[in-house]
C-alpha atoms as a PDB file:
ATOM      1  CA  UNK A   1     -10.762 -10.431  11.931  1.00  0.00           C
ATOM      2  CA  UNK A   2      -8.578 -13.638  12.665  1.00  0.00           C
ATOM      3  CA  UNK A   3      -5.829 -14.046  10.540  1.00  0.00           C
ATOM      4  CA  UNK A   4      -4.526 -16.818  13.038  1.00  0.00           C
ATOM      5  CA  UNK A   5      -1.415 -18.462  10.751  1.00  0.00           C
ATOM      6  CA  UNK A   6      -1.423 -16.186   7.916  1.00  0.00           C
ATOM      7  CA  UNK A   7       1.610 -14.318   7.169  1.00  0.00           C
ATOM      8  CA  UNK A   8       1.458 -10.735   5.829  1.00  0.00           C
ATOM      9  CA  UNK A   9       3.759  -9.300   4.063  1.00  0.00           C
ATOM     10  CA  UNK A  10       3.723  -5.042   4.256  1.00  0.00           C
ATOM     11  CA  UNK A  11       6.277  -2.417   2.270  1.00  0.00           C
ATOM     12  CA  UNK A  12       6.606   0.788   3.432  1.00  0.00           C
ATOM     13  CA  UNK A  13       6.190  -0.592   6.902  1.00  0.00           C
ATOM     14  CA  UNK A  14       8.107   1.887   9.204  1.00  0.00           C
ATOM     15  CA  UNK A  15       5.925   4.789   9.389  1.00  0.00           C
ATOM     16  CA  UNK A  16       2.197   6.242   8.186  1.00  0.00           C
ATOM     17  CA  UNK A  17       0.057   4.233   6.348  1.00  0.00           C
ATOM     18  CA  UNK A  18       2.160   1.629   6.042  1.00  0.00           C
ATOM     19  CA  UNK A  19       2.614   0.927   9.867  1.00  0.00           C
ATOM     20  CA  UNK A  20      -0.899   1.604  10.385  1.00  0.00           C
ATOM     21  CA  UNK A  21      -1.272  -1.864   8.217  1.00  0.00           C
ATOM     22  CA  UNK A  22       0.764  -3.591  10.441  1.00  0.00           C
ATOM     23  CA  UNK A  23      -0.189  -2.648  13.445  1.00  0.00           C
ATOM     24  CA  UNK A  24      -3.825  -4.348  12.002  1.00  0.00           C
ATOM     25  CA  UNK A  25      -2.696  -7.296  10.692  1.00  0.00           C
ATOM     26  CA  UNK A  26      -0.261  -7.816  13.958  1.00  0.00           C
ATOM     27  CA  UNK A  27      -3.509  -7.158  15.890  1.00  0.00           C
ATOM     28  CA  UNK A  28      -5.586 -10.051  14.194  1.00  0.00           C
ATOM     29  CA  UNK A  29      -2.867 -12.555  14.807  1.00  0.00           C
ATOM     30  CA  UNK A  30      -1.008 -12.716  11.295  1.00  0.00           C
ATOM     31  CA  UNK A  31       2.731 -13.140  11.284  1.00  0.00           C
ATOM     32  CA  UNK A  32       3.972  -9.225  10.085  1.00  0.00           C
ATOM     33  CA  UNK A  33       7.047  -8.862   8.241  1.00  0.00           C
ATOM     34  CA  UNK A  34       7.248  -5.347   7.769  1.00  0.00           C
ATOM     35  CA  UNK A  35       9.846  -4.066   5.050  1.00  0.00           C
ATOM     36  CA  UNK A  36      11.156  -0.397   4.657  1.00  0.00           C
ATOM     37  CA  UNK A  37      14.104   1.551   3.245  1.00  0.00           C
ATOM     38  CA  UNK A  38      14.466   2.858   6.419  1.00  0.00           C
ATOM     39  CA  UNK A  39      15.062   0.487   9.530  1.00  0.00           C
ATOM     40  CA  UNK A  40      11.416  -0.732  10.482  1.00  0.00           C
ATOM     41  CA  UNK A  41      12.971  -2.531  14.020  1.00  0.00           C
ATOM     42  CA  UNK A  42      11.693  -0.162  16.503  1.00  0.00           C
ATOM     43  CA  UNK A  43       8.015   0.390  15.067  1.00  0.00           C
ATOM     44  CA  UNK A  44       8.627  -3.679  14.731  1.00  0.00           C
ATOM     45  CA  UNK A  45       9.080  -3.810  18.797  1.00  0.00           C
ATOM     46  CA  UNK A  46       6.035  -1.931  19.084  1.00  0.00           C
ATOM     47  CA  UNK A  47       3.719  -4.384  17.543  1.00  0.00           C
ATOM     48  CA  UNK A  48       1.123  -6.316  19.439  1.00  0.00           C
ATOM     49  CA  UNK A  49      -0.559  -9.578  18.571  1.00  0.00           C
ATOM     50  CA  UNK A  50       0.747 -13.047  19.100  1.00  0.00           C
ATOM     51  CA  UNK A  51       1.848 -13.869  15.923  1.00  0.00           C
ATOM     52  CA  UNK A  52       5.533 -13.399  14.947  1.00  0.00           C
ATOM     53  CA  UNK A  53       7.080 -10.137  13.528  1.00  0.00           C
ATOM     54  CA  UNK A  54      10.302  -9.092  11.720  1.00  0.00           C
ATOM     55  CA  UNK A  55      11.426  -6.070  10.170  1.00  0.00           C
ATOM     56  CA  UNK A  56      13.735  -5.971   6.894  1.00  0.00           C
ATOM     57  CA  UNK A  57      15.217  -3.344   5.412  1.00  0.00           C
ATOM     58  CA  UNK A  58      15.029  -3.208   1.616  1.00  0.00           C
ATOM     59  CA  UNK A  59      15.233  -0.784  -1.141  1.00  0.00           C
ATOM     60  CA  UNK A  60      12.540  -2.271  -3.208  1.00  0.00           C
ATOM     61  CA  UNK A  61      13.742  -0.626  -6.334  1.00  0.00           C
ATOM     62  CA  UNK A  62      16.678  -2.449  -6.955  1.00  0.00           C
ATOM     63  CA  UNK A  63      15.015  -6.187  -7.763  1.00  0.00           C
ATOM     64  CA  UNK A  64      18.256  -8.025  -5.971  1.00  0.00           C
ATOM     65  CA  UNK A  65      16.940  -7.104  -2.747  1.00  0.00           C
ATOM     66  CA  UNK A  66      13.545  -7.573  -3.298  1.00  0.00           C
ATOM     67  CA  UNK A  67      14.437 -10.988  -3.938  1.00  0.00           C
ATOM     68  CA  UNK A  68      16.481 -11.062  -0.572  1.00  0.00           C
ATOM     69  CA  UNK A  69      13.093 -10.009   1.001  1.00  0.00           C
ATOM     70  CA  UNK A  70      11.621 -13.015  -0.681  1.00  0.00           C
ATOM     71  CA  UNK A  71      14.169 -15.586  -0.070  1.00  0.00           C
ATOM     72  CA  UNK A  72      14.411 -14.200   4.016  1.00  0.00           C
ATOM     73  CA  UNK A  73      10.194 -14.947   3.939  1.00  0.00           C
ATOM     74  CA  UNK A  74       9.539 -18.029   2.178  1.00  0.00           C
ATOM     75  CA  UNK A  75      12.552 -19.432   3.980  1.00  0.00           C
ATOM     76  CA  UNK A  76      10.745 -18.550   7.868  1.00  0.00           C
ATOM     77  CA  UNK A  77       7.294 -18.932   6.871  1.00  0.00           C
ATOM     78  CA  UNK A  78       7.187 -21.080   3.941  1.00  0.00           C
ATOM     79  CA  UNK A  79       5.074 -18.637   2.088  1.00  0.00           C
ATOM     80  CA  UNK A  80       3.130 -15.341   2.250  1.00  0.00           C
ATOM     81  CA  UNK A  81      -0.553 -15.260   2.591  1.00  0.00           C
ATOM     82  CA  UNK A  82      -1.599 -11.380   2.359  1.00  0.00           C
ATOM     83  CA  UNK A  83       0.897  -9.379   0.368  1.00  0.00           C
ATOM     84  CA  UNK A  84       0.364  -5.848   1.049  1.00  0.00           C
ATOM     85  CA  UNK A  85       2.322  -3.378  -1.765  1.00  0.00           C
ATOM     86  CA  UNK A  86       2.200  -0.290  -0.032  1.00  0.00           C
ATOM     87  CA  UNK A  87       5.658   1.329  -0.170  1.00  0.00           C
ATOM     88  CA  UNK A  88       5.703   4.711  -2.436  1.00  0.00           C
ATOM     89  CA  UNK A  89       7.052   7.701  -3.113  1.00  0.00           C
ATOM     90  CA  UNK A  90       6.018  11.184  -4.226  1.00  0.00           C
ATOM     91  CA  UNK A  91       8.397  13.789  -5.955  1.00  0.00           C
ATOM     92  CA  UNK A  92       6.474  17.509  -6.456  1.00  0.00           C
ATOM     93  CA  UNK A  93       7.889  17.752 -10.171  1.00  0.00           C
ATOM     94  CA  UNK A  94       5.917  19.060 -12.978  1.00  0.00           C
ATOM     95  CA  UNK A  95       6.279  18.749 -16.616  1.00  0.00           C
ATOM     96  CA  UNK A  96       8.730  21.535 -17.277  1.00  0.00           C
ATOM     97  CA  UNK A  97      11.240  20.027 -14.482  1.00  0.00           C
ATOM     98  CA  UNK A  98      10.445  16.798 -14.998  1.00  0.00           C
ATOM     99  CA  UNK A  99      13.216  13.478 -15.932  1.00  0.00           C
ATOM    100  CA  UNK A 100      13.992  10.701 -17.588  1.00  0.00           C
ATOM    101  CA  UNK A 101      15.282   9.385 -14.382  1.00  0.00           C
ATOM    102  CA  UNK A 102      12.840  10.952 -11.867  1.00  0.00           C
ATOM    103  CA  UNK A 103      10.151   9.291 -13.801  1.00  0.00           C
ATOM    104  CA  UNK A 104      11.443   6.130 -14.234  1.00  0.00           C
ATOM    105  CA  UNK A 105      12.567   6.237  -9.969  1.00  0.00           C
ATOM    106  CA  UNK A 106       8.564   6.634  -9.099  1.00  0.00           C
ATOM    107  CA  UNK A 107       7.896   3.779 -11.474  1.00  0.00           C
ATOM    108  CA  UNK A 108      10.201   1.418 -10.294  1.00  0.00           C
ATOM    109  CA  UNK A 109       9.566   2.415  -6.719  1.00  0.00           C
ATOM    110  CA  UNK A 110       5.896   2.633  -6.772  1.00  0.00           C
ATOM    111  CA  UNK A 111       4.776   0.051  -9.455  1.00  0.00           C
ATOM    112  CA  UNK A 112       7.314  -2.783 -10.605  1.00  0.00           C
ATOM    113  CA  UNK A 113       7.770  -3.998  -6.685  1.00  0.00           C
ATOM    114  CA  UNK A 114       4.002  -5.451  -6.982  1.00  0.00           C
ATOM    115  CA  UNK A 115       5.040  -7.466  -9.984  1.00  0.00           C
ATOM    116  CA  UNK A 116       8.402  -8.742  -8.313  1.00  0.00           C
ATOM    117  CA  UNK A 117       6.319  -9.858  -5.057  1.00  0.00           C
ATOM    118  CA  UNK A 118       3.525 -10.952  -6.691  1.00  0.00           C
ATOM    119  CA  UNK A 119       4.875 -13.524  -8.897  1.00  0.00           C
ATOM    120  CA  UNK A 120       6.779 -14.600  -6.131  1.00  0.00           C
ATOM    121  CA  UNK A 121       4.271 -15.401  -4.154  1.00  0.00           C
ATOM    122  CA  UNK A 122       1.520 -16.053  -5.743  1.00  0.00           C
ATOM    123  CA  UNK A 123       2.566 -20.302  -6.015  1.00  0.00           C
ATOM    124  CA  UNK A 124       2.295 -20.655  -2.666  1.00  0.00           C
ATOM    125  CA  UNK A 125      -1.155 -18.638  -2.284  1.00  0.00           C
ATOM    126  CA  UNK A 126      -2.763 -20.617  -5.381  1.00  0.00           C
ATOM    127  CA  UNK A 127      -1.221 -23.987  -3.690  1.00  0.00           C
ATOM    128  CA  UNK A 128      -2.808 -22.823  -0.311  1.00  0.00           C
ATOM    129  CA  UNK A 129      -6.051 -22.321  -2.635  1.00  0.00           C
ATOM    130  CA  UNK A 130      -6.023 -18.588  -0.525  1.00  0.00           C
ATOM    131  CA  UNK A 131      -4.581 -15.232  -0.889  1.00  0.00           C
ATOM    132  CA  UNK A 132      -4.758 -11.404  -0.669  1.00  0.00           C
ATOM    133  CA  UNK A 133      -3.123  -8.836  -2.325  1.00  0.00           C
ATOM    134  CA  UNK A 134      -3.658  -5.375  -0.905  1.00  0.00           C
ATOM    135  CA  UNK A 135      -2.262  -2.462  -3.455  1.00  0.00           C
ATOM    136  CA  UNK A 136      -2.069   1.130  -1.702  1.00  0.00           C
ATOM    137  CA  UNK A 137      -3.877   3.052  -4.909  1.00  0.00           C
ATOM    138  CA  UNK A 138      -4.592   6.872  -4.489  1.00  0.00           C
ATOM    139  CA  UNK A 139      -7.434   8.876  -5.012  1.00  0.00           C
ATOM    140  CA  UNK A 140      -5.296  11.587  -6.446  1.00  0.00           C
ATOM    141  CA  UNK A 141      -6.426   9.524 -10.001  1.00  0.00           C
ATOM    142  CA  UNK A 142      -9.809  11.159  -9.792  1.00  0.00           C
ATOM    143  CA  UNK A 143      -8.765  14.681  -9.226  1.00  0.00           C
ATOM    144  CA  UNK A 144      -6.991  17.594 -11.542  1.00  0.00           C
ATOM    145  CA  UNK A 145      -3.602  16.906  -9.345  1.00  0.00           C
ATOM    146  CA  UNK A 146      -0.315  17.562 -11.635  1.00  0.00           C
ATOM    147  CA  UNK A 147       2.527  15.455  -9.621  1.00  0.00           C
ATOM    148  CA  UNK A 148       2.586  13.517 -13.267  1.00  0.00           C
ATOM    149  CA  UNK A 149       4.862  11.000 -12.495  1.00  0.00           C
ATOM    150  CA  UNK A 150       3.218  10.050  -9.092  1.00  0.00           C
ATOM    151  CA  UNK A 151      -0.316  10.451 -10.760  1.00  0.00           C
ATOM    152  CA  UNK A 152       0.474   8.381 -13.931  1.00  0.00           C
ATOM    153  CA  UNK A 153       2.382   5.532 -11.693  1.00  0.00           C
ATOM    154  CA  UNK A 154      -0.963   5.349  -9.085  1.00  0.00           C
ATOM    155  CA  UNK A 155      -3.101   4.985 -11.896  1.00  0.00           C
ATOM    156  CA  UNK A 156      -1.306   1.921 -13.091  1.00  0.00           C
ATOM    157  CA  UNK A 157      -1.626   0.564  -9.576  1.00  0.00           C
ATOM    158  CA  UNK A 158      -5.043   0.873 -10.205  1.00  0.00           C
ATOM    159  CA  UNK A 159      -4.400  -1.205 -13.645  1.00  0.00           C
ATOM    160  CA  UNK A 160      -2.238  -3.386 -12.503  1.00  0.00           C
ATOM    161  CA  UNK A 161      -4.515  -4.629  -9.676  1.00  0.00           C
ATOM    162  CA  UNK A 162      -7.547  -5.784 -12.212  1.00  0.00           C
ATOM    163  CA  UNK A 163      -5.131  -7.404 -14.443  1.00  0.00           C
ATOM    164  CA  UNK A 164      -3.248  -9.606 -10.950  1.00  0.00           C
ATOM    165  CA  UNK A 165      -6.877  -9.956 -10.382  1.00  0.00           C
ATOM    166  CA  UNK A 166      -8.296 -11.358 -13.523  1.00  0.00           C
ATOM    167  CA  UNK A 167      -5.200 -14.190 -13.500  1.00  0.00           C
ATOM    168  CA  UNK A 168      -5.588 -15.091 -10.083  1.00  0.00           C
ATOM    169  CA  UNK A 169      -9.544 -15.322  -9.134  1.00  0.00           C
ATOM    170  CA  UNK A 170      -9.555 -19.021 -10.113  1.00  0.00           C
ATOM    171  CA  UNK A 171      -6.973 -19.909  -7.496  1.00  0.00           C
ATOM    172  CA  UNK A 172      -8.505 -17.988  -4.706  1.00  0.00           C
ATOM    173  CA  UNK A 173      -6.774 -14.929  -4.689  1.00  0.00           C
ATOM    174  CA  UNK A 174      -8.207 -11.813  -4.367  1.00  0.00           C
ATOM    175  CA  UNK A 175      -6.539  -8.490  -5.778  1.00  0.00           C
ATOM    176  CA  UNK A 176      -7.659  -4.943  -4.815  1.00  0.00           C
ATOM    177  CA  UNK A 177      -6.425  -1.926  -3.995  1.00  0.00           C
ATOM    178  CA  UNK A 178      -7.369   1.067  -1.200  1.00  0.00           C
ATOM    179  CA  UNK A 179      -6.885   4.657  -2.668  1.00  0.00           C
ATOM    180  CA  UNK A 180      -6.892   7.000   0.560  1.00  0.00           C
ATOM    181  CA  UNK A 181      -7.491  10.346   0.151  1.00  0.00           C
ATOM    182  CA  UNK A 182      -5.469  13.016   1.835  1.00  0.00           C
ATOM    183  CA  UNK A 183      -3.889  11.389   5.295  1.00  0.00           C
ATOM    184  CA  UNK A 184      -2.183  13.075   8.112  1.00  0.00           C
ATOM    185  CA  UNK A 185       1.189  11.454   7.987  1.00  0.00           C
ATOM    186  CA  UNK A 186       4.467  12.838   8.153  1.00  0.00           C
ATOM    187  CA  UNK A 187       5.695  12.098   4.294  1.00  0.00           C
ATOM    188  CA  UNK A 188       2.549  14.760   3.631  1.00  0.00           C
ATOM    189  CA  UNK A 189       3.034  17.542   6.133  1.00  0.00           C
ATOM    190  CA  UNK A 190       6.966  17.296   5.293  1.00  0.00           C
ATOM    191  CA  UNK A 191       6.050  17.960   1.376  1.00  0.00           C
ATOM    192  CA  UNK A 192       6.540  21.439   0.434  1.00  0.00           C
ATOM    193  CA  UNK A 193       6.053  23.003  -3.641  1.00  0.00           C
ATOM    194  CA  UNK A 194       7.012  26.224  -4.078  1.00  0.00           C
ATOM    195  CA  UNK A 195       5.126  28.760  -4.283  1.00  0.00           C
ATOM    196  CA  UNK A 196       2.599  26.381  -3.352  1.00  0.00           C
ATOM    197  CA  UNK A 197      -0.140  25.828  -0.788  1.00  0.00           C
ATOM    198  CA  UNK A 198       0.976  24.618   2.899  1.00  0.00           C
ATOM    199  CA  UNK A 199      -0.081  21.542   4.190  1.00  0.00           C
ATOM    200  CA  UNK A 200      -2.592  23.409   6.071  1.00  0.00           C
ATOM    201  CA  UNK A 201      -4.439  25.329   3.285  1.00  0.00           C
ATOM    202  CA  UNK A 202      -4.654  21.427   1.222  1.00  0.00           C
ATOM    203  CA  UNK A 203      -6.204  19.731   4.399  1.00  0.00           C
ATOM    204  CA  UNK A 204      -8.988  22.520   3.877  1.00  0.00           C
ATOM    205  CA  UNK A 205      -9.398  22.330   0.488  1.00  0.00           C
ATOM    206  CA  UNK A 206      -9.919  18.643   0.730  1.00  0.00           C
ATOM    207  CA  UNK A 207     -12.321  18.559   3.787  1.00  0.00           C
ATOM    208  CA  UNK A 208     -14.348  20.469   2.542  1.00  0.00           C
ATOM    209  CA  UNK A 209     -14.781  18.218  -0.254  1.00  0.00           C
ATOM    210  CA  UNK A 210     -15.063  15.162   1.903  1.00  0.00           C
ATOM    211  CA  UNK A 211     -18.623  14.635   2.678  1.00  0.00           C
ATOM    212  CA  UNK A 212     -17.552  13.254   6.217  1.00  0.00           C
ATOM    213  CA  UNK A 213     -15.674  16.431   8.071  1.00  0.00           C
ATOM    214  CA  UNK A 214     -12.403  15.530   9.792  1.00  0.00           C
ATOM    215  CA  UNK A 215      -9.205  14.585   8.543  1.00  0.00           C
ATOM    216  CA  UNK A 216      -8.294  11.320   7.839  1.00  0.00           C
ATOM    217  CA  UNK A 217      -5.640   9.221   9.523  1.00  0.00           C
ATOM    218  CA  UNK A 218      -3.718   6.111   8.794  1.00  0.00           C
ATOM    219  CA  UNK A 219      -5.868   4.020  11.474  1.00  0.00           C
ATOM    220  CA  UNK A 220      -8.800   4.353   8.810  1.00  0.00           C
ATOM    221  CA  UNK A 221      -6.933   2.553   5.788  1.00  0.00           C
ATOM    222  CA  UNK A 222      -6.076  -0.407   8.454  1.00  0.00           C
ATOM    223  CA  UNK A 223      -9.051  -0.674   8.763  1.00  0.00           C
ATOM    224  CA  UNK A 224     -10.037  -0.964   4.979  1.00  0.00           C
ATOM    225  CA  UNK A 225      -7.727  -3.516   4.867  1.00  0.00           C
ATOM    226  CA  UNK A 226      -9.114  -5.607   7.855  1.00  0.00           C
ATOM    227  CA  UNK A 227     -11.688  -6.228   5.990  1.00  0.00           C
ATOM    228  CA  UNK A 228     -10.422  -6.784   2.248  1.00  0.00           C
ATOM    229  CA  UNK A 229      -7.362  -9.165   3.595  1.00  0.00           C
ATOM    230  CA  UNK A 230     -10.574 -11.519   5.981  1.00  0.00           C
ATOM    231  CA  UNK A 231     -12.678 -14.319   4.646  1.00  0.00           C
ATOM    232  CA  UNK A 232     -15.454 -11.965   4.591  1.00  0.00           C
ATOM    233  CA  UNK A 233     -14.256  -9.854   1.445  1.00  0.00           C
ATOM    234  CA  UNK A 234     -13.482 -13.455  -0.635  1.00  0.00           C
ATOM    235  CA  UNK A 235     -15.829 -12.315  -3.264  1.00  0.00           C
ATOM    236  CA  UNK A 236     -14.569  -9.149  -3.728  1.00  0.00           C
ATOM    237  CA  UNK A 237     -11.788  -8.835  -5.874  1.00  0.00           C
ATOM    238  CA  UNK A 238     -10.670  -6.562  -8.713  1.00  0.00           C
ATOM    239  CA  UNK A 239     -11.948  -3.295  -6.869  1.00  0.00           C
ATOM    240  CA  UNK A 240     -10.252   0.185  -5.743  1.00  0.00           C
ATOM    241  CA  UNK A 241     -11.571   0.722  -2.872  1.00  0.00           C
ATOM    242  CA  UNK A 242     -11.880   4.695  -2.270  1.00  0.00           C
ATOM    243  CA  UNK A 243     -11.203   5.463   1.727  1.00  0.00           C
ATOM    244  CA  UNK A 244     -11.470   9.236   1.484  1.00  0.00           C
ATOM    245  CA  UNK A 245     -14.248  10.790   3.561  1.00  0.00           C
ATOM    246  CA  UNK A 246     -16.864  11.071   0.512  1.00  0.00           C
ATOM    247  CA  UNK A 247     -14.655  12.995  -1.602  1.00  0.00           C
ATOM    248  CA  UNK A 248     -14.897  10.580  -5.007  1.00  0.00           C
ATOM    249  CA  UNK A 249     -18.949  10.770  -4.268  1.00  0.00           C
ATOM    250  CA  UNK A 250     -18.642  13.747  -7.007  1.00  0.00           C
ATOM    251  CA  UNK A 251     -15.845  12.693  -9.399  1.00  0.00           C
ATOM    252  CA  UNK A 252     -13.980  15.613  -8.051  1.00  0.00           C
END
């Protein structure tokens, strides 16, 4: 997939799914500027392809440095071409110990950063008469999961990408999003709930729903995106794409 010239723009960039994204997009020759709360430099170094790369650090909650983010990428490249709203986070809390401000952290972490960067750089991709945005959705909407604060704020991803996509069609902009199911990364082994089923015993619940029998890894969302960020996916636009071994096939 040549993305030759186009600059991507990925949160949640230093590890997982995230880096798995640009590690793609470096790949296929797009400029990667990969942005993380935590230092993205050294994954950065790693990257191959012969566009250019950069790492930026950025709390995307807090909107001043979003904008910072913005200002540092339209000022290199002029303007963003694939916008890739990854970046997340995913607090075990259930209703009894659930807060005012836990909630409203996953929201502004997971959802209000793809309005900030979106309306930022959507003028340049409608002038350009070409854009993608890539939303990291979850497939944990179409399951019984309780995390209610990550569940609610993955379902308005979901939302939020058919509304960015029903404004911006007519400039030639897609919107979609990818909703993995369960992936092998570190953020997921590391989570713990007490009481609660390891890591382990969830990875066999889940495969055994999966209709294709091995675990997933973040390689196979890169490659989801590969496709919904080339020219080949311009008429798609307004979709979740579901990249979880068969496991939606059911509703489950």
């Amino acid at each position: 997939m040549a993305l030759d010239g186009k600059t991507a723009v990925v949160t949640g960039a230093a590890r997982g799914i995230g880096y798995a994204y640009c590690r793609r997009l470096a790949a296929d020759g797009a400029n990667v500027v990969a942005v993380d709360i935590d230092d993205p430099a050294d994954g950065v170094k790693e990257l191959k392809g012969d566009g250019d790369k950069l790492g930026l650090v950025c709390d995307i909650s807090e909107p001043s440095q979003v904008d910072a983010v913005i200002g540092t990428v339209l000022g290199r490249y002029g303007r963003c071409d694939i916008l890739v709203n990854n970046a997340g986070i995913f607090p075990v809390t259930d209703l009894d110990h659930m807060t005012v401000e836990l909630w409203r952290t996953v929201q502004a972490v997971n959802v209000e950063p793809i309005l900030l960067f979106a309306r930022a750089f959507a003028p340049g991709m409608r002038a350009a008469g070409w854009g993608r945005i890539v939303n990291t959705g979850s497939g944990i909407t179409m399951t019984q999961n309780r995390d209610l604060a990550y569940l609610t704020s993955k379902g308005t991803v979901h939302a939020l990408t058919r509304a960015l996509a029903n404004e911006l069609g007519e400039s030639g902009i897609t919107v979609n999003a990818i909703a993995p199911g369960l992936v092998t990364t570190d953020g997921f082994l590391g989570r713990s709930r007490p009481n609660g089923p390891t890591a382990e015993q969830v990875f066999a619940r889940v495969t055994a729903m999966q209709t294709i029998k091995r675990r997933s890894v973040p390689a196979d969302l890169g490659n989801a995106l590969a496709f919904l960020v080339s020219d080949d996916a311009d008429f798609i636009t307004g979709q979740i794409l579901h990249v979880d071994g068969g496991v939606t096939r059911t509703g489950a």
